[in-house]
N, C-alpha and C. Protein backbone atom coordinates (compact mmCIF):
# COMPACT_ATOMS: atom_id res chain seq x y z
N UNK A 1 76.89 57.24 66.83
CA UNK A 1 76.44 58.32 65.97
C UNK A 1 76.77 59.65 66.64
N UNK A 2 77.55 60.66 65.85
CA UNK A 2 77.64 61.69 66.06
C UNK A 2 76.30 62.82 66.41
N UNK A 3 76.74 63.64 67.43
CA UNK A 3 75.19 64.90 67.27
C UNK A 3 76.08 65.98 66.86
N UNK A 4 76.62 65.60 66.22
CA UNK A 4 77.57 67.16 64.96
C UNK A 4 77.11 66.29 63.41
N UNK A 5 75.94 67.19 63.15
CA UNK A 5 75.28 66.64 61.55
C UNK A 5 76.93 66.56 60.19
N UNK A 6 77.80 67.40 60.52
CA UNK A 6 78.76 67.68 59.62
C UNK A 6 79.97 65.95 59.63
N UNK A 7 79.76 65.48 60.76
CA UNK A 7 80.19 64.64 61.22
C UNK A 7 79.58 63.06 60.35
N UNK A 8 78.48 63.36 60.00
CA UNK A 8 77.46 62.14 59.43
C UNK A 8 77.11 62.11 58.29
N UNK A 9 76.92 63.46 57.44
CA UNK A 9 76.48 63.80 55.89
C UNK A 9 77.41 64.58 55.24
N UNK A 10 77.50 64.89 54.12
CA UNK A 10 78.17 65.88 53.31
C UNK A 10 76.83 67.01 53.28
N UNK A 11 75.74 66.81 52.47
CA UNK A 11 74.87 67.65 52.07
C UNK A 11 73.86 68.07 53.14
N UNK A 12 73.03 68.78 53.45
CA UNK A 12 71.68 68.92 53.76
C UNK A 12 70.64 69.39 53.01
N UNK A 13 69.00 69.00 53.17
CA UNK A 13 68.34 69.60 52.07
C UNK A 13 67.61 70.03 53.13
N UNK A 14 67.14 71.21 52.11
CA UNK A 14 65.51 72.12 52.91
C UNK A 14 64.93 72.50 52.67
N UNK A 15 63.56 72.52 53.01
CA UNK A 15 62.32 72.94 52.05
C UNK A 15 61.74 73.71 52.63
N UNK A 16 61.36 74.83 52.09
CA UNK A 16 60.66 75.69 53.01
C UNK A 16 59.07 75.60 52.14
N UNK A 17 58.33 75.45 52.99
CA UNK A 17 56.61 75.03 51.98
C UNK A 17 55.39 76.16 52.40
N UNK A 18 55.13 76.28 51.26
CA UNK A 18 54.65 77.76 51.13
C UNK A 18 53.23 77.66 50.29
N UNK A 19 52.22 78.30 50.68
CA UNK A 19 50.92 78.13 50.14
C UNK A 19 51.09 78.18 48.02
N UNK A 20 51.84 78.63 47.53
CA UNK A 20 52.06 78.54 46.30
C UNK A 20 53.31 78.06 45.59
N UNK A 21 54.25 78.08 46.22
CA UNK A 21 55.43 77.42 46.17
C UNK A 21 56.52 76.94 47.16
N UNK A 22 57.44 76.29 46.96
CA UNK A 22 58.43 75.25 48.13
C UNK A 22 60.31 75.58 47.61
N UNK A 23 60.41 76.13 47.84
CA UNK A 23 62.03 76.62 47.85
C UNK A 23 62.70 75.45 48.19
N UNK A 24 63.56 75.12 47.73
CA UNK A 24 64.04 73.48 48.17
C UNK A 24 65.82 74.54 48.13
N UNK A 25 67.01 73.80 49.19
CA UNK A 25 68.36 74.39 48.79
C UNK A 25 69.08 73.09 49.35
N UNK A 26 70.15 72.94 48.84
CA UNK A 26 71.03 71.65 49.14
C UNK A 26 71.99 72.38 50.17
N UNK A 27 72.80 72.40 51.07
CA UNK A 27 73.42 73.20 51.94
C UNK A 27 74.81 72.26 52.27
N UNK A 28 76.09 72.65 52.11
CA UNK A 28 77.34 71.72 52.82
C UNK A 28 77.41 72.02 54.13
N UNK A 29 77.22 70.74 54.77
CA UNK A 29 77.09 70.56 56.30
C UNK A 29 78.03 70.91 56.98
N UNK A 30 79.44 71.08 56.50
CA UNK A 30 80.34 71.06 57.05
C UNK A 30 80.80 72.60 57.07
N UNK A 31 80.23 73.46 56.09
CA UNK A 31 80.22 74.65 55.87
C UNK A 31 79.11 75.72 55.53
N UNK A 32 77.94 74.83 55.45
CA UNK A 32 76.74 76.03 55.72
C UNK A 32 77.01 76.57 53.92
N UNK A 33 77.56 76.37 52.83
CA UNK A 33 77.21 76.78 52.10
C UNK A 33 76.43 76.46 51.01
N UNK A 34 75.79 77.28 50.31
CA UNK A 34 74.62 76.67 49.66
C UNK A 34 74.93 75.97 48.36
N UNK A 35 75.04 74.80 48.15
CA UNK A 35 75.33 74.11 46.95
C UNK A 35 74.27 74.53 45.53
N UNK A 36 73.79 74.43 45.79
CA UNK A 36 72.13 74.44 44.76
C UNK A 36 70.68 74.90 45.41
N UNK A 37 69.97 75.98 44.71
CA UNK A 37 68.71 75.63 44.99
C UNK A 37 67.67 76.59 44.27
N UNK A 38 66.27 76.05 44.46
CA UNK A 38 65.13 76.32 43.48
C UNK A 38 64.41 76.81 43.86
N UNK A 39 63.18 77.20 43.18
CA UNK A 39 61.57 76.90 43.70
C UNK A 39 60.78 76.49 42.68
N UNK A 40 60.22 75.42 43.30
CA UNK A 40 58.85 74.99 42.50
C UNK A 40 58.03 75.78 43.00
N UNK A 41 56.68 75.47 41.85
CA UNK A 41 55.13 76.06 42.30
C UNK A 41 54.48 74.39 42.53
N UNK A 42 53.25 74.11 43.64
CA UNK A 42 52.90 73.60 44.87
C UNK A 42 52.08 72.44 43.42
N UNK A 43 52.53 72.72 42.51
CA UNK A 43 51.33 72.41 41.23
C UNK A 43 51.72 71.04 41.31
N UNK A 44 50.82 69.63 40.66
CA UNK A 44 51.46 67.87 40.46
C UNK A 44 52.68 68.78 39.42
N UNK A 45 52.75 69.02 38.26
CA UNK A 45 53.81 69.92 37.54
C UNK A 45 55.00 69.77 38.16
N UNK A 46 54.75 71.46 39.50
CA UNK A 46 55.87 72.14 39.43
C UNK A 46 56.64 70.54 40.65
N UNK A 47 55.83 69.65 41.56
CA UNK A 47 56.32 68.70 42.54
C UNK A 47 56.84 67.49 41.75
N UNK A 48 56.39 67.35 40.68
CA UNK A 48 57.29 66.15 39.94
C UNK A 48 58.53 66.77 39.39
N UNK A 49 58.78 68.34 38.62
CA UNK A 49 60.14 68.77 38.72
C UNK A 49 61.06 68.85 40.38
N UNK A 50 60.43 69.07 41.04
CA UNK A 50 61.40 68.82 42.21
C UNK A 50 61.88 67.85 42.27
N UNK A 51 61.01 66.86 42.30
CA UNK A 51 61.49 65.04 42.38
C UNK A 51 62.88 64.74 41.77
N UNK A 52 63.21 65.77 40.78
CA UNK A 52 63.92 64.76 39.44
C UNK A 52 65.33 65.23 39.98
């Protein structure tokens, strides 16, 4: 196993979690750029749209 992440995945995900909402971004490993990303609110709601 590689310790160069770009080496092992295409994507990365990240969540940053926050007393009212969670920013989620998909990131290319190989280039740091940001594919996609959101924020939910912390609500059962807004965490089952993240899921999907």
């Amino acid at each position: 196993m590689s310790s160069i992440v770009s080496d092992e995945v295409e994507c990365v995900t990240s969540v940053d979690t926050h007393a009212a909402t969670h920013p989620f971004a998909v990131v290319a490993a190989a280039t740091g750029a940001v594919l996609a990303n959101a924020t939910f609110p912390t609500s059962v709601g807004g965490l089952l749209r993240a899921q999907r």
